[in-house]
PDB file of N, CA and C in Angstrom:
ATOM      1  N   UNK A   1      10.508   5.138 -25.843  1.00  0.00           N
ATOM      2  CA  UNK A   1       9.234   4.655 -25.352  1.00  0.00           C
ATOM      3  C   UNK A   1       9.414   3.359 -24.558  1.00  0.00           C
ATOM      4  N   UNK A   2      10.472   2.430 -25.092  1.00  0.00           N
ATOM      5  CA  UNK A   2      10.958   1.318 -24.204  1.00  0.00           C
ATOM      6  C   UNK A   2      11.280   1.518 -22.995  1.00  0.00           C
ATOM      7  N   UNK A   3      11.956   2.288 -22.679  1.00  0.00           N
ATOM      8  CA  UNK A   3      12.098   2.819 -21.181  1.00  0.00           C
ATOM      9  C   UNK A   3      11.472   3.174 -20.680  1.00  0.00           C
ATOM     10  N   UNK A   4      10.481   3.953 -21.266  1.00  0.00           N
ATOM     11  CA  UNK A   4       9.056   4.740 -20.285  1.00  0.00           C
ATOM     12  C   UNK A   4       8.471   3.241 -19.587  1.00  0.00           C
ATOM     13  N   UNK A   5       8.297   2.655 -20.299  1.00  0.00           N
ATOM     14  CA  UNK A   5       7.511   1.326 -20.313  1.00  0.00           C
ATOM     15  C   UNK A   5       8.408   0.560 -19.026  1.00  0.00           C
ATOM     16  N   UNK A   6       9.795   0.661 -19.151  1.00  0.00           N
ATOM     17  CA  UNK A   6      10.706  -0.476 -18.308  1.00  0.00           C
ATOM     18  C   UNK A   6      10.249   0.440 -16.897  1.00  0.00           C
ATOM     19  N   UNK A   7      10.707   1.557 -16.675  1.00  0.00           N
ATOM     20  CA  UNK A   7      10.749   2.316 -15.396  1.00  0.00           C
ATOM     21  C   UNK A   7       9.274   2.335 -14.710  1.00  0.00           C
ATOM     22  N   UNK A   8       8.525   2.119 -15.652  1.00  0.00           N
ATOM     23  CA  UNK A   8       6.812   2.317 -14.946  1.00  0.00           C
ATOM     24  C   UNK A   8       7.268   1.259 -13.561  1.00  0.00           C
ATOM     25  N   UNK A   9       7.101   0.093 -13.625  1.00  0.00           N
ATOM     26  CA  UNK A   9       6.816  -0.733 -12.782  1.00  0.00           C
ATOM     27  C   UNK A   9       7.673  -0.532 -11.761  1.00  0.00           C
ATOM     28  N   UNK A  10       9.055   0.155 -12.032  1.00  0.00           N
ATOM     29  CA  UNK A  10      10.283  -0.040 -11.021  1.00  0.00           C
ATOM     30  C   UNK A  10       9.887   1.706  -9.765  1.00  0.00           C
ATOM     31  N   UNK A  11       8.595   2.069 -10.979  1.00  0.00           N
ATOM     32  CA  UNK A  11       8.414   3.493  -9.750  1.00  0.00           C
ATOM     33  C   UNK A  11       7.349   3.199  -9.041  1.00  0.00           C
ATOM     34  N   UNK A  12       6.432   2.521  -9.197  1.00  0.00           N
ATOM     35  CA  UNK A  12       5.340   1.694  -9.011  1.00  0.00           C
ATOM     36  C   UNK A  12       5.367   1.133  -7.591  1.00  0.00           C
ATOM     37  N   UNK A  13       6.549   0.305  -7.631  1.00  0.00           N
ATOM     38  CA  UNK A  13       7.158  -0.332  -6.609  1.00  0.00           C
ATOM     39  C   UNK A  13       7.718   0.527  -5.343  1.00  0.00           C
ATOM     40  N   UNK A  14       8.630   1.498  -5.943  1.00  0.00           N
ATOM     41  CA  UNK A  14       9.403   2.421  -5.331  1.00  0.00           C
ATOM     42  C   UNK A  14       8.222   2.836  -4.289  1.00  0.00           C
ATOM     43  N   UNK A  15       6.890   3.682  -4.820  1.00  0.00           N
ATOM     44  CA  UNK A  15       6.091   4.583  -4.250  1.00  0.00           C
ATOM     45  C   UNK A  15       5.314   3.677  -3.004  1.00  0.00           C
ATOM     46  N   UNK A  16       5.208   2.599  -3.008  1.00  0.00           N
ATOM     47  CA  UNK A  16       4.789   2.067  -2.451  1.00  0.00           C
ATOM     48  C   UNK A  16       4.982   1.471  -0.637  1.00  0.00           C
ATOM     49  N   UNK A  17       4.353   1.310  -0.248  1.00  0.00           N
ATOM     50  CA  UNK A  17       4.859   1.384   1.249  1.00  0.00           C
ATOM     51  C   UNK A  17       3.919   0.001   1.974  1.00  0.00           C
ATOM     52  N   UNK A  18       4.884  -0.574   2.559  1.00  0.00           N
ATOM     53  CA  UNK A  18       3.570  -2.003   3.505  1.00  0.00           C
ATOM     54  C   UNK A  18       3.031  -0.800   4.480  1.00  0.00           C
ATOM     55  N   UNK A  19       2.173  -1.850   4.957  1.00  0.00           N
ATOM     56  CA  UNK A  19       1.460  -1.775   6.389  1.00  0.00           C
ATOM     57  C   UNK A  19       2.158  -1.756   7.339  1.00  0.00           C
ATOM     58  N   UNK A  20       3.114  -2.421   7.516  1.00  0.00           N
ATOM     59  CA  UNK A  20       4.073  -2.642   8.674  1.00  0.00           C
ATOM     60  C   UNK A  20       5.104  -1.247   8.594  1.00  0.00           C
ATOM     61  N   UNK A  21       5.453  -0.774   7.233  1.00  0.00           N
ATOM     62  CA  UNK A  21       5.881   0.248   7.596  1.00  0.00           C
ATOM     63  C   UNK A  21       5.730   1.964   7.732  1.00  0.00           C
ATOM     64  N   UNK A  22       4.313   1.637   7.343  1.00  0.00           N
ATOM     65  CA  UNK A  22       3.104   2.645   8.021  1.00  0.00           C
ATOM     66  C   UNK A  22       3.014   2.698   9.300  1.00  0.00           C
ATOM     67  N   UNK A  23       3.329   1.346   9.998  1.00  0.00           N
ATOM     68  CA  UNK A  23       2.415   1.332  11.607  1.00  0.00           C
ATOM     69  C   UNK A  23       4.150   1.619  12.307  1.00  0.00           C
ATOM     70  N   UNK A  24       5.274   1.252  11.550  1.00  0.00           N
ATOM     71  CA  UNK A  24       6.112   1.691  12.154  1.00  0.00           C
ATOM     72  C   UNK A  24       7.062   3.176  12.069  1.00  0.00           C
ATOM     73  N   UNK A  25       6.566   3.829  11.478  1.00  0.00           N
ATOM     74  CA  UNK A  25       6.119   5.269  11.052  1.00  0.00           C
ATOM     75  C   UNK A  25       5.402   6.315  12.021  1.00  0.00           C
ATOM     76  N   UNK A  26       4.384   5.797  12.369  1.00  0.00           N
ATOM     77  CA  UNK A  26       3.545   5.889  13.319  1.00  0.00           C
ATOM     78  C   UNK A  26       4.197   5.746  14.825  1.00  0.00           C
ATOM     79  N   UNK A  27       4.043   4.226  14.930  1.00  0.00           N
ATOM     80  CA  UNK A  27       5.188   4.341  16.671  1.00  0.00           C
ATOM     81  C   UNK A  27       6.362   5.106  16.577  1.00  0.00           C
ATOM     82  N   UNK A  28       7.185   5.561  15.564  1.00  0.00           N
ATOM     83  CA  UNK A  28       8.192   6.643  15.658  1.00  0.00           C
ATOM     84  C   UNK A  28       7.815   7.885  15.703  1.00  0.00           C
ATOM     85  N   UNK A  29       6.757   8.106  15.713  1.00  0.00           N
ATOM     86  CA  UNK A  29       6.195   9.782  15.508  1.00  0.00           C
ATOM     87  C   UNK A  29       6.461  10.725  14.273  1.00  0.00           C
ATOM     88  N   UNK A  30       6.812   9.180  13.206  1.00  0.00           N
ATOM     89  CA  UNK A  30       6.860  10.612  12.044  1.00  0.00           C
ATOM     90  C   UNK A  30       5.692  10.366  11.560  1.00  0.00           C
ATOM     91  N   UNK A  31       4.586  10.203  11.305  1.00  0.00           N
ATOM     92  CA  UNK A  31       3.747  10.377  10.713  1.00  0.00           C
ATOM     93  C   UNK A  31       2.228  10.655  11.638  1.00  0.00           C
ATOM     94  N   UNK A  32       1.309  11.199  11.391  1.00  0.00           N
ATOM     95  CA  UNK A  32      -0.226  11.259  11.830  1.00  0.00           C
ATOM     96  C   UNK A  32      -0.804  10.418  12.669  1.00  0.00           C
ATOM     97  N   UNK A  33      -2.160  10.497  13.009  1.00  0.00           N
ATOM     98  CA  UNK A  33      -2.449   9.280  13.528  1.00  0.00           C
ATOM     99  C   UNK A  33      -3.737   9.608  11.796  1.00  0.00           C
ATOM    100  N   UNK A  34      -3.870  10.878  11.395  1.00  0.00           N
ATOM    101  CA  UNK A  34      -4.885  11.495  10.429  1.00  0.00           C
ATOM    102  C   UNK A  34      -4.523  10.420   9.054  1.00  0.00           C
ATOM    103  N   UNK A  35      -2.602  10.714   9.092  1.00  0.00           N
ATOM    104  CA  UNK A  35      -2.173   9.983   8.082  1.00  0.00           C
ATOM    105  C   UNK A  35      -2.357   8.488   8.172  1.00  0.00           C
ATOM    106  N   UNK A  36      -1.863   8.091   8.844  1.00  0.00           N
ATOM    107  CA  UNK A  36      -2.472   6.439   9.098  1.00  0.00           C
ATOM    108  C   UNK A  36      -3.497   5.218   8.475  1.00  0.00           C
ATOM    109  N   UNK A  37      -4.717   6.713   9.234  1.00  0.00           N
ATOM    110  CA  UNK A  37      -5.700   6.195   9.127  1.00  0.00           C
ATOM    111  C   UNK A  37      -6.031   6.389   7.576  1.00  0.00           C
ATOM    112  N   UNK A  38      -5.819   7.513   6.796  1.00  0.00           N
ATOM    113  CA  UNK A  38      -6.194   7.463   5.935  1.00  0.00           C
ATOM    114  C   UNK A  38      -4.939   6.294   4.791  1.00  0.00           C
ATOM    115  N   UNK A  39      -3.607   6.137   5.239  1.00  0.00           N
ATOM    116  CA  UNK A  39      -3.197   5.389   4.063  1.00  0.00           C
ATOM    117  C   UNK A  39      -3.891   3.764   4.534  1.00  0.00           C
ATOM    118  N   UNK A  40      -4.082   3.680   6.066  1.00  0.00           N
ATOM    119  CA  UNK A  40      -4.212   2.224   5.896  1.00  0.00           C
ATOM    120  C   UNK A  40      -5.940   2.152   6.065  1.00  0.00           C
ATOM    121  N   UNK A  41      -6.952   3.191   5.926  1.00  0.00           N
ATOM    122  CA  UNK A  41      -8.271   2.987   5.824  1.00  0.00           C
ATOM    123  C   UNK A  41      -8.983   2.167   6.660  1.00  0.00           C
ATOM    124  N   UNK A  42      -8.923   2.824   8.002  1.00  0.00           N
ATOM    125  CA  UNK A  42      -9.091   2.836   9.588  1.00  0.00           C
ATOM    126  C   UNK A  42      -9.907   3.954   9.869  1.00  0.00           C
ATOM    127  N   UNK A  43     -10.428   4.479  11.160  1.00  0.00           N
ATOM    128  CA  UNK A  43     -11.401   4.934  11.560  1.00  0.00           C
ATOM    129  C   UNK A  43      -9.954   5.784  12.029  1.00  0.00           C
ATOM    130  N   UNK A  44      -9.795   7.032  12.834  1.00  0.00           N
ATOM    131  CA  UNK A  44      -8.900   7.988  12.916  1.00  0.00           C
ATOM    132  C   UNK A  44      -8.630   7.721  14.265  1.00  0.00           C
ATOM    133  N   UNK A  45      -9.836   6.811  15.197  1.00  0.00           N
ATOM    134  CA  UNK A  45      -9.301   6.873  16.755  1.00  0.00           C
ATOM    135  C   UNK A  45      -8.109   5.762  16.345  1.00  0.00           C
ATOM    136  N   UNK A  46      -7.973   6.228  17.766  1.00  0.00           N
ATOM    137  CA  UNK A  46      -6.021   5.705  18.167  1.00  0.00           C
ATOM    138  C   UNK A  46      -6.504   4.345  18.156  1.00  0.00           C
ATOM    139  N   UNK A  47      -7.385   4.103  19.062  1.00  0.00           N
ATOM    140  CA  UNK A  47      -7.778   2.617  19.454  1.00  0.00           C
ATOM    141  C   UNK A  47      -7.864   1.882  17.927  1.00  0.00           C
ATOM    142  N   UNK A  48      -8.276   1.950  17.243  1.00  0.00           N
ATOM    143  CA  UNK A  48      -8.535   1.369  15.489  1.00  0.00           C
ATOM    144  C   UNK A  48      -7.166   1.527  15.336  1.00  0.00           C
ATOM    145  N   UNK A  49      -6.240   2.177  15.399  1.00  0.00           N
ATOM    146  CA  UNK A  49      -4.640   2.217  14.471  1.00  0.00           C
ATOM    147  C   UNK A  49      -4.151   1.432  15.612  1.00  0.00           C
ATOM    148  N   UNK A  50      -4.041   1.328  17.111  1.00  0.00           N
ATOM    149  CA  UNK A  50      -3.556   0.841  17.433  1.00  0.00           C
ATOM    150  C   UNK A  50      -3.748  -1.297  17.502  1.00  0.00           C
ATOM    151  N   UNK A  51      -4.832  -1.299  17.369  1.00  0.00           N
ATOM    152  CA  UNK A  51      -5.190  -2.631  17.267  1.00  0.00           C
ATOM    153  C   UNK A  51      -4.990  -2.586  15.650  1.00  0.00           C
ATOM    154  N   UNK A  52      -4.901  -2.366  14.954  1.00  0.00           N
ATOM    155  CA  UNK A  52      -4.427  -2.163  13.427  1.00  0.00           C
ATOM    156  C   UNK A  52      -2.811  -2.443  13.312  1.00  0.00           C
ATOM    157  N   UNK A  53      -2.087  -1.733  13.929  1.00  0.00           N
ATOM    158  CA  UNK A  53      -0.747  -1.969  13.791  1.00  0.00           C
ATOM    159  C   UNK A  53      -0.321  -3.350  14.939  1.00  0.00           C
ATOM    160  N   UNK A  54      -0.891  -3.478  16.059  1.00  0.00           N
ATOM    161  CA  UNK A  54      -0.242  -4.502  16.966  1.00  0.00           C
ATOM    162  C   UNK A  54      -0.401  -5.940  15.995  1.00  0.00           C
ATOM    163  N   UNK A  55      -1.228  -5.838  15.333  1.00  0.00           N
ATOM    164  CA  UNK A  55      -1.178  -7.293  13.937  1.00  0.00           C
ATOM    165  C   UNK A  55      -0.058  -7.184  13.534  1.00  0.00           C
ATOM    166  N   UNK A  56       0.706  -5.769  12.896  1.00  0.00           N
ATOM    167  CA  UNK A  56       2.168  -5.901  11.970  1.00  0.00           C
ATOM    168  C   UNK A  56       2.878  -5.721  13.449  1.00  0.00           C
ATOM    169  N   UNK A  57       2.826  -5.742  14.265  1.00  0.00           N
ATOM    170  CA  UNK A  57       3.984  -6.077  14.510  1.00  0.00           C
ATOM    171  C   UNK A  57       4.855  -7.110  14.975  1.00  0.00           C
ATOM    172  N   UNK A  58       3.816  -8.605  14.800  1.00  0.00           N
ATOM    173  CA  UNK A  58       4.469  -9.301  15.171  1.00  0.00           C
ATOM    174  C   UNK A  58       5.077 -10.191  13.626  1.00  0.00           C
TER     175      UNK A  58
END
């Protein structure tokens, strides 16, 4: 049960993804513009992801 407990947080972490590497996901073409919007909770036009990601990328 100690271990269940230790690994929670270390998968927690794992699953997790920034913004920055959502939006750079995106300018590579592996991901949606559908996906995007829905992990980073944006409107689906390009114009919203794209002024959305030009913040991470600097």
């Amino acid at each position: 049960m100690k271990r269940l407990l230790l690994l929670l947080p270390l998968l927690l972490l794992v699953g997790c993804q920034s913004k920055r590497d959502i939006c750079a996901d995106y300018a590579g073409g592996r991901i949606t513009q559908e996906t995007v919007a829905k992990k980073l909770g944006v409107r689906k036009d390009g114009y919203a992801i794209k002024g959305y990601c030009d913040y991470y990328k600097k």
